[in-house]
Protein backbone atom coordinates (compact mmCIF):
# COMPACT_ATOMS: atom_id res chain seq x y z
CA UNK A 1 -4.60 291.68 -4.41
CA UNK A 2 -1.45 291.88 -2.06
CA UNK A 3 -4.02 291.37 1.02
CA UNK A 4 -5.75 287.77 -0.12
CA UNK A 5 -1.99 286.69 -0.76
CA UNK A 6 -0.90 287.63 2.61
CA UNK A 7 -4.83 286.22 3.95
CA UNK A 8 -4.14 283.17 1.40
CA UNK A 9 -0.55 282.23 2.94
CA UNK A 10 -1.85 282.75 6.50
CA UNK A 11 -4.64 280.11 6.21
CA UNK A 12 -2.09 277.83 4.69
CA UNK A 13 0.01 278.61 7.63
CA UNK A 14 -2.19 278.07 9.97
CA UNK A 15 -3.38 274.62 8.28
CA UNK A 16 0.03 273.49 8.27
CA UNK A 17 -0.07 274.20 12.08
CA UNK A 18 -3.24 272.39 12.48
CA UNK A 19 -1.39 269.50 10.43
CA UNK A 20 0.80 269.25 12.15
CA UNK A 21 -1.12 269.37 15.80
CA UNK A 22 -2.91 266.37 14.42
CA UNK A 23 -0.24 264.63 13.88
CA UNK A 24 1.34 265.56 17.32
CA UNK A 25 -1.55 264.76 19.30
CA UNK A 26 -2.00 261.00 17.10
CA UNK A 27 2.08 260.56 18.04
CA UNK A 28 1.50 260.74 21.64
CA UNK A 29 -1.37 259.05 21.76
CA UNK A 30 0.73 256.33 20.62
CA UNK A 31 3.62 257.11 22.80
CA UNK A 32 0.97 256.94 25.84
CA UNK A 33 -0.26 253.65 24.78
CA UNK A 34 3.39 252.33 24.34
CA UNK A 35 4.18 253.71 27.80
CA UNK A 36 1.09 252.28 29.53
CA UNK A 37 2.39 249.06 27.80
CA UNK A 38 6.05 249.15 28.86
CA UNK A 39 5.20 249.42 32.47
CA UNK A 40 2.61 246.90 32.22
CA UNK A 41 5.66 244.55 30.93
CA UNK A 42 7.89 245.86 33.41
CA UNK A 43 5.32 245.30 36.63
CA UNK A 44 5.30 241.61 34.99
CA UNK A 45 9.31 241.18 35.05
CA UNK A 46 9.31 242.71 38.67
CA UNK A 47 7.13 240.15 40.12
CA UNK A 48 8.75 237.21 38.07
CA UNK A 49 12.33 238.92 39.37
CA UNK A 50 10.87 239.19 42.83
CA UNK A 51 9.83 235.33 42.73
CA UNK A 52 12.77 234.33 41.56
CA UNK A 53 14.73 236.08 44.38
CA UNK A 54 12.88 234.81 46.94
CA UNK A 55 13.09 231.15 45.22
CA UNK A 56 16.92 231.96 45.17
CA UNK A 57 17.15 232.57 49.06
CA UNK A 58 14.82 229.72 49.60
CA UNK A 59 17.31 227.13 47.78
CA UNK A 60 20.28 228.73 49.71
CA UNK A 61 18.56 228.09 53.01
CA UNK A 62 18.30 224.87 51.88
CA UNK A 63 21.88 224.55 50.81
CA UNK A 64 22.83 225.78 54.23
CA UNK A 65 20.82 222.98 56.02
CA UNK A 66 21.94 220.55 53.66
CA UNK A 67 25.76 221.50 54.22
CA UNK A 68 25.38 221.91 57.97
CA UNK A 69 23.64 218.02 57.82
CA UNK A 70 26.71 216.82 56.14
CA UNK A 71 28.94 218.95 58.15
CA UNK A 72 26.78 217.05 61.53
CA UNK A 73 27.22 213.54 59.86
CA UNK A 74 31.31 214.50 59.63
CA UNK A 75 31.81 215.22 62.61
């Protein structure tokens, strides 16, 4: 009797396991998915950040030419 107790709380033990290895393995999956997401998102805002840079240095070249005309037309 003391055996299928001890074979009875094993298999419930190892069920829990499996439970819980299920659930595991469906939480990373998600993770994974978020992750592949994220970085999608983030290779998005790096080119949009990259643009904008080089739009940023683009208008202060043309600040530059712009002050050195007026600085010309001064004198």
């Amino acid at each position: 009797m003391e055996d299928q107790t001890i074979l009875e709380k094993l298999g419930n033990k190892v069920s829990q396991v499996l439970e819980q290895h299920d659930r595991l393995k469906d939480e990373n999956k998600m993770l994974r998915t978020e992750m592949v997401t994220i970085k999608a998102e983030n290779e998005i805002k790096s080119k949009e950040i990259d643009k904008l840079t080089e739009e940023n240095v683009m208008k202060d070249l043309e600040i530059e030419e712009i002050v050195e005309k007026i600085e010309s037309i001064l004198g």
